[in-house]
N, C-alpha and C. Protein backbone atom coordinates (compact mmCIF):
# COMPACT_ATOMS: atom_id res chain seq x y z
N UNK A 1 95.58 93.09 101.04
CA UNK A 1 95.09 93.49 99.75
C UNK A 1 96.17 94.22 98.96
N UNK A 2 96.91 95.16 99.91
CA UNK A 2 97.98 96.07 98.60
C UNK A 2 99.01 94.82 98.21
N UNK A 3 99.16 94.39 98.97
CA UNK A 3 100.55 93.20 98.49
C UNK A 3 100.01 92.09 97.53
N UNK A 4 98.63 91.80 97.20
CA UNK A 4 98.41 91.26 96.14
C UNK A 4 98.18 92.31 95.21
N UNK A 5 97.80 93.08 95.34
CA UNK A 5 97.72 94.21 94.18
C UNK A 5 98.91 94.50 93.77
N UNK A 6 100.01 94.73 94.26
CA UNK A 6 101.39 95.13 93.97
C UNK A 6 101.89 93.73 92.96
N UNK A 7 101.79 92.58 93.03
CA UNK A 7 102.07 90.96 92.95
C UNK A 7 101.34 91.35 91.42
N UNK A 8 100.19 91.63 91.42
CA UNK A 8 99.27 91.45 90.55
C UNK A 8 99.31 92.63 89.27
N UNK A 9 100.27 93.79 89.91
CA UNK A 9 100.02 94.82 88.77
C UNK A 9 101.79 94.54 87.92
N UNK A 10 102.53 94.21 88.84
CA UNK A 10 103.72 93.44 87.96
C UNK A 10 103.68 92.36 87.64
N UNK A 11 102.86 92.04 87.69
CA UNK A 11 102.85 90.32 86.66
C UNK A 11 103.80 89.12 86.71
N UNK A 12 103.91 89.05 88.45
CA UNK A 12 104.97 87.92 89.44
C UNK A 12 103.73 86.85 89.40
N UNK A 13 102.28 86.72 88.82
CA UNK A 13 102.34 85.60 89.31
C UNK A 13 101.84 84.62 87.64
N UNK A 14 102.31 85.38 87.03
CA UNK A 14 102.05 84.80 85.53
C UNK A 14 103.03 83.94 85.33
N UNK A 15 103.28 82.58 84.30
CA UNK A 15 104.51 82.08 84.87
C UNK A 15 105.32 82.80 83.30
N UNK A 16 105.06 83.26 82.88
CA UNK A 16 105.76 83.89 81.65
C UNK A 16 106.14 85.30 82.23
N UNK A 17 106.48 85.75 83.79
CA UNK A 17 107.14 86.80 84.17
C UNK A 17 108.91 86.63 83.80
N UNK A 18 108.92 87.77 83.23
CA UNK A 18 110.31 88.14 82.93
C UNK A 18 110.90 89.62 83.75
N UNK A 19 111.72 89.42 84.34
CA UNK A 19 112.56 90.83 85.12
C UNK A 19 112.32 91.82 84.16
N UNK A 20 112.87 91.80 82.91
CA UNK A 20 113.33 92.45 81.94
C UNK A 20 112.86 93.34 81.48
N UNK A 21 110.97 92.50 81.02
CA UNK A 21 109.91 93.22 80.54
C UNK A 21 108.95 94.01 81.59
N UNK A 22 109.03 95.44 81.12
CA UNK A 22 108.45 96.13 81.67
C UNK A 22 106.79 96.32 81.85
N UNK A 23 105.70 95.90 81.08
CA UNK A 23 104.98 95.75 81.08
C UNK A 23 103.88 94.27 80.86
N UNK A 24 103.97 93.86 81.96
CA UNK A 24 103.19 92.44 81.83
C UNK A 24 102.49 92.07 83.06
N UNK A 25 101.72 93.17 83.79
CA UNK A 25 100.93 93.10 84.61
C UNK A 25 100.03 93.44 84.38
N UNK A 26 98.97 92.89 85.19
CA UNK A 26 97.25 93.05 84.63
C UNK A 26 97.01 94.58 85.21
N UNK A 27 95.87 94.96 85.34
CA UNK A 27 94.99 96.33 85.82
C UNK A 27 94.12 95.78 87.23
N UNK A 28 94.35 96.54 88.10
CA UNK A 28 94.15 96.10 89.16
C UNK A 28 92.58 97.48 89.39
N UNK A 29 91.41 96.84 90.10
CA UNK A 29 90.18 97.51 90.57
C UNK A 29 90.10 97.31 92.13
N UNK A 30 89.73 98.16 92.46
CA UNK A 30 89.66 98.15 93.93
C UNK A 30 88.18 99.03 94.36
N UNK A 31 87.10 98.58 94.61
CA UNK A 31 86.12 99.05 94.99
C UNK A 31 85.75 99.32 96.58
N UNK A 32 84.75 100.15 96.47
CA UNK A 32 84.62 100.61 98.07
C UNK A 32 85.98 100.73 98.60
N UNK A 33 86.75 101.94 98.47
CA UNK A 33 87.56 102.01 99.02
C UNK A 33 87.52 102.84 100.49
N UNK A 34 86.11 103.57 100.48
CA UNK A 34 85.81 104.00 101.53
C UNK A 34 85.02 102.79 103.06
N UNK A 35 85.02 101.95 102.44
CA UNK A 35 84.86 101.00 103.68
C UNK A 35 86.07 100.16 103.88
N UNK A 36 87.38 100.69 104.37
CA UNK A 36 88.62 99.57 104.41
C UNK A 36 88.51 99.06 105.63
N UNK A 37 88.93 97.80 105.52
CA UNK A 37 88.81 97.36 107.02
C UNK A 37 90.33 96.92 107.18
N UNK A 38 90.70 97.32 108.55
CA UNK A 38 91.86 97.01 108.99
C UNK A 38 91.72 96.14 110.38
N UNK A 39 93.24 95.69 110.55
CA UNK A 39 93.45 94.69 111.72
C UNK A 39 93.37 95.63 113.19
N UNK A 40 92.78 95.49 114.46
CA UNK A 40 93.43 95.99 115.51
C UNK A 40 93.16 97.12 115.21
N UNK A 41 93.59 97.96 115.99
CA UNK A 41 93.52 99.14 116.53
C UNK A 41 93.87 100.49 115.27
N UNK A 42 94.42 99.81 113.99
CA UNK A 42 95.42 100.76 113.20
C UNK A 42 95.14 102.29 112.45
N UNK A 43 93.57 101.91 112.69
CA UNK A 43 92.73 102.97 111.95
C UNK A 43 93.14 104.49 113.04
N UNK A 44 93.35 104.44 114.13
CA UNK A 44 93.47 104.97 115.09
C UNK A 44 94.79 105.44 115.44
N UNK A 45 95.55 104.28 115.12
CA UNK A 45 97.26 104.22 115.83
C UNK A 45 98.35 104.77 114.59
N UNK A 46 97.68 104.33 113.51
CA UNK A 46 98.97 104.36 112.37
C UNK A 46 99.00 106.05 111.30
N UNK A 47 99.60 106.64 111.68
CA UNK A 47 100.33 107.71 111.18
C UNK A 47 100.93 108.12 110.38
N UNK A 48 100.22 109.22 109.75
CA UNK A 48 101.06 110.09 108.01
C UNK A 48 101.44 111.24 108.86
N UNK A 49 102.65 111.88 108.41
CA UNK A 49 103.18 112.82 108.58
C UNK A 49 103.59 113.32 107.15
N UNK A 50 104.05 114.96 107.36
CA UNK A 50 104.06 115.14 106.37
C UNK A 50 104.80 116.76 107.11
N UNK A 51 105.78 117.20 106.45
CA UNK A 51 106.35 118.87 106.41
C UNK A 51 106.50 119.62 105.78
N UNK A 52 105.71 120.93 106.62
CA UNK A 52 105.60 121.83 106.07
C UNK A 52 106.59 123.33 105.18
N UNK A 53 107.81 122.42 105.40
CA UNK A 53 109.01 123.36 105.63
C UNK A 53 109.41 124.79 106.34
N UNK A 54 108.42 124.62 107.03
CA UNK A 54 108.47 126.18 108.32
C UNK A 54 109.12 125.46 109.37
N UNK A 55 109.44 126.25 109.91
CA UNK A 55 109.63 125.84 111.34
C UNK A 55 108.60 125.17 112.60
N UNK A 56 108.93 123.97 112.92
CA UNK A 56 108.19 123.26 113.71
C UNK A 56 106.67 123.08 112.75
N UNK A 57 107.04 122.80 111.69
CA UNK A 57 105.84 122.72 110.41
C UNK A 57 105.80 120.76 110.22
N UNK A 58 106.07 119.75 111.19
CA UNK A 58 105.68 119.02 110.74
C UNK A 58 104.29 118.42 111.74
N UNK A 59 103.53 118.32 109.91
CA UNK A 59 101.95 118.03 110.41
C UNK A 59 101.64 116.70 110.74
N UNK A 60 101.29 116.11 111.27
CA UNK A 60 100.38 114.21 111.25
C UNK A 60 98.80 114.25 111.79
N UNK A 61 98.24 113.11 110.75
CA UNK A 61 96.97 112.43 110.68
C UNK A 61 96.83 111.04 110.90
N UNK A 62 95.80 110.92 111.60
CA UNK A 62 95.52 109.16 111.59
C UNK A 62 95.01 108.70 110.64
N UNK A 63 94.60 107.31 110.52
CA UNK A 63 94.49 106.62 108.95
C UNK A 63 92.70 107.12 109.08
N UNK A 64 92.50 106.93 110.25
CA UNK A 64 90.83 107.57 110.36
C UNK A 64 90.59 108.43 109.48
N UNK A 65 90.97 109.54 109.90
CA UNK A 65 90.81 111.03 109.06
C UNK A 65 91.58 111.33 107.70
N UNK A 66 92.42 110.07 107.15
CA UNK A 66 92.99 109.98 105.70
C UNK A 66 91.66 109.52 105.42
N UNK A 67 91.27 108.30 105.43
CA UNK A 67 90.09 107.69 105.06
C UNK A 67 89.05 108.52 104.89
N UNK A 68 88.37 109.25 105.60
CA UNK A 68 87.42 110.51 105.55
C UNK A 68 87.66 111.40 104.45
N UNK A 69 89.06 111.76 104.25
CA UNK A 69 89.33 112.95 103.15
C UNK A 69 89.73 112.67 102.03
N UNK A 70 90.65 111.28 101.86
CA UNK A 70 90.93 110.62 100.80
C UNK A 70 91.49 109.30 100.77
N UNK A 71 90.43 108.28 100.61
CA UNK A 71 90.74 106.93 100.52
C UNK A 71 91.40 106.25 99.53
N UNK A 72 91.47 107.35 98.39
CA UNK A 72 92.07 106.59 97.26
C UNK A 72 93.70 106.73 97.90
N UNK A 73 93.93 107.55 98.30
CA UNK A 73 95.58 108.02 99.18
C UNK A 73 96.11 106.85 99.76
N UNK A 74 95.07 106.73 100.80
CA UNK A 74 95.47 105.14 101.48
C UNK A 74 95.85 104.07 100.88
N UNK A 75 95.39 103.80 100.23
CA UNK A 75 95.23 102.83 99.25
C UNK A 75 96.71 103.01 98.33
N UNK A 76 97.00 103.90 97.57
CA UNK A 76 98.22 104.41 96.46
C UNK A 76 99.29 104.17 97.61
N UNK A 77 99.15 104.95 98.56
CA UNK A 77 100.37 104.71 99.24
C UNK A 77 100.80 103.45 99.70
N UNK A 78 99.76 102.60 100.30
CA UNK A 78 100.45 101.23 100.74
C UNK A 78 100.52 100.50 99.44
N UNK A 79 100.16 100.59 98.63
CA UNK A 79 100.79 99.56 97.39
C UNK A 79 102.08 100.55 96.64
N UNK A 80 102.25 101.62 96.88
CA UNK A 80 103.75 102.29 96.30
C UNK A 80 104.33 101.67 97.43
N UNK A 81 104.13 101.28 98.19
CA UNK A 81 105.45 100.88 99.41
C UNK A 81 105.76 99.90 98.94
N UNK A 82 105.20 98.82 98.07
CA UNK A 82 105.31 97.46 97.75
C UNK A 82 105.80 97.38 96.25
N UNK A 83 105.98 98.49 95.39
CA UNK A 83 106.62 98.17 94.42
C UNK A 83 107.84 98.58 94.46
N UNK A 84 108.67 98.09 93.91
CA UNK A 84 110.28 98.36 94.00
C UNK A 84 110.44 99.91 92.99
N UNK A 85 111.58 100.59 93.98
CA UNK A 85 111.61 102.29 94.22
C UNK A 85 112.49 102.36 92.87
N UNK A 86 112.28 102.36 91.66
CA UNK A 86 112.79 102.65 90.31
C UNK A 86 111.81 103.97 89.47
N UNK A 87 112.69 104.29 88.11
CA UNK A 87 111.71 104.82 87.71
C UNK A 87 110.51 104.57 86.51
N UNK A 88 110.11 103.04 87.40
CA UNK A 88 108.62 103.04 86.36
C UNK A 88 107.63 102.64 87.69
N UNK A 89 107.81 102.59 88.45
CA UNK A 89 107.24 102.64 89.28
C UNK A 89 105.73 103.62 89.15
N UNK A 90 105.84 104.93 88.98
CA UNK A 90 104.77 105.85 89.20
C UNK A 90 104.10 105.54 87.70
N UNK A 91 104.79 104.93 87.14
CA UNK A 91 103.96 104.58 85.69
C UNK A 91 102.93 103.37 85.77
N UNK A 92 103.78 102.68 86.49
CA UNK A 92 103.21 101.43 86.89
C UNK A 92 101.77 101.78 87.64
N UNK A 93 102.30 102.35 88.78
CA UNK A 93 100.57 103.19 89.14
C UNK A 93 99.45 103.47 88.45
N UNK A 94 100.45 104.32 88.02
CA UNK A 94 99.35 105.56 86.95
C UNK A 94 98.18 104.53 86.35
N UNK A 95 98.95 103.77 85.63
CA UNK A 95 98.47 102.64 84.65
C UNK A 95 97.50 102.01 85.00
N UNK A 96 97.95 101.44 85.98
CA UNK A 96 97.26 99.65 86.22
C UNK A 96 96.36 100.00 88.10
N UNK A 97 96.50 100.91 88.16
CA UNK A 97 95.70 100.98 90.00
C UNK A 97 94.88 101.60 89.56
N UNK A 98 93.15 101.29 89.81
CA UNK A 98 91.79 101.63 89.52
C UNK A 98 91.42 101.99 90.90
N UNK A 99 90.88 103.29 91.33
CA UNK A 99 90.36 102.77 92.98
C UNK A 99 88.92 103.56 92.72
N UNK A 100 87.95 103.03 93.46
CA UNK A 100 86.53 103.81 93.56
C UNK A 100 85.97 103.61 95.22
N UNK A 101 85.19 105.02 95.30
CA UNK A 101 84.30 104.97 96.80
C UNK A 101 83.54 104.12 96.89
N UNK A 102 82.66 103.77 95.87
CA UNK A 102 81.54 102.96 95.97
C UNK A 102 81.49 101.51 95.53
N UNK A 103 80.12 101.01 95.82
CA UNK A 103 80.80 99.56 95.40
C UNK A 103 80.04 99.43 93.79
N UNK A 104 80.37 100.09 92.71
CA UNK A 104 79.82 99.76 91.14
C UNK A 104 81.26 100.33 90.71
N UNK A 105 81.69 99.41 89.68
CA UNK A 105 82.96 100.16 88.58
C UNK A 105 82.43 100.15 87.57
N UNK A 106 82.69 101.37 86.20
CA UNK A 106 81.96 101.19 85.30
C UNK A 106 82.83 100.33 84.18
């Protein structure tokens, strides 16, 4: 799902994509983001870390307990992995990534 969303919020699959132009991707919705389903084991296995800058301050969570506290997170982060690391990137986000818990968008 993030790798078509990423495809879909830069506008690679329009055939009038141009490198150049910065804005020519659609708006991407993503509902129920609190029911994600993943492959295998990952909900369990796959790991955020994060530091605290203290000493011996670095914290980690499983995708379980991201999901529980903030699903829209999950979600932002694996499609920022998929857009190329420039600076329109977080604009690009901002913009065009819709996410909701439930399954109605208004």
């Amino acid at each position: 799902m993030a790798k078509q969303c990423a495809i879909y919020m830069r506008g690679k699959q329009k055939p009038t994509y141009d490198l150049r132009k910065e804005d020519q991707g659609d708006v991407c919705i993503i509902v129920n983001a609190k029911e994600l389903m993943t492959t295998g084991h990952k909900k369990d296995q796959k790991l955020y870390r994060y530091h605290t800058q203290y000493f011996s301050g670095l914290k980690e969570y499983n995708m379980r307990a991201a999901i529980e506290k903030n699903p829209y997170e999950v979600i932002y982060k694996a499609i920022k992995g998929m857009i190329p690391k420039n600076k329109h990137r977080e604009d690009i986000l901002s913009r065009k990534l819709i996410v909701h818990n439930g399954p109605y968008h208004t």
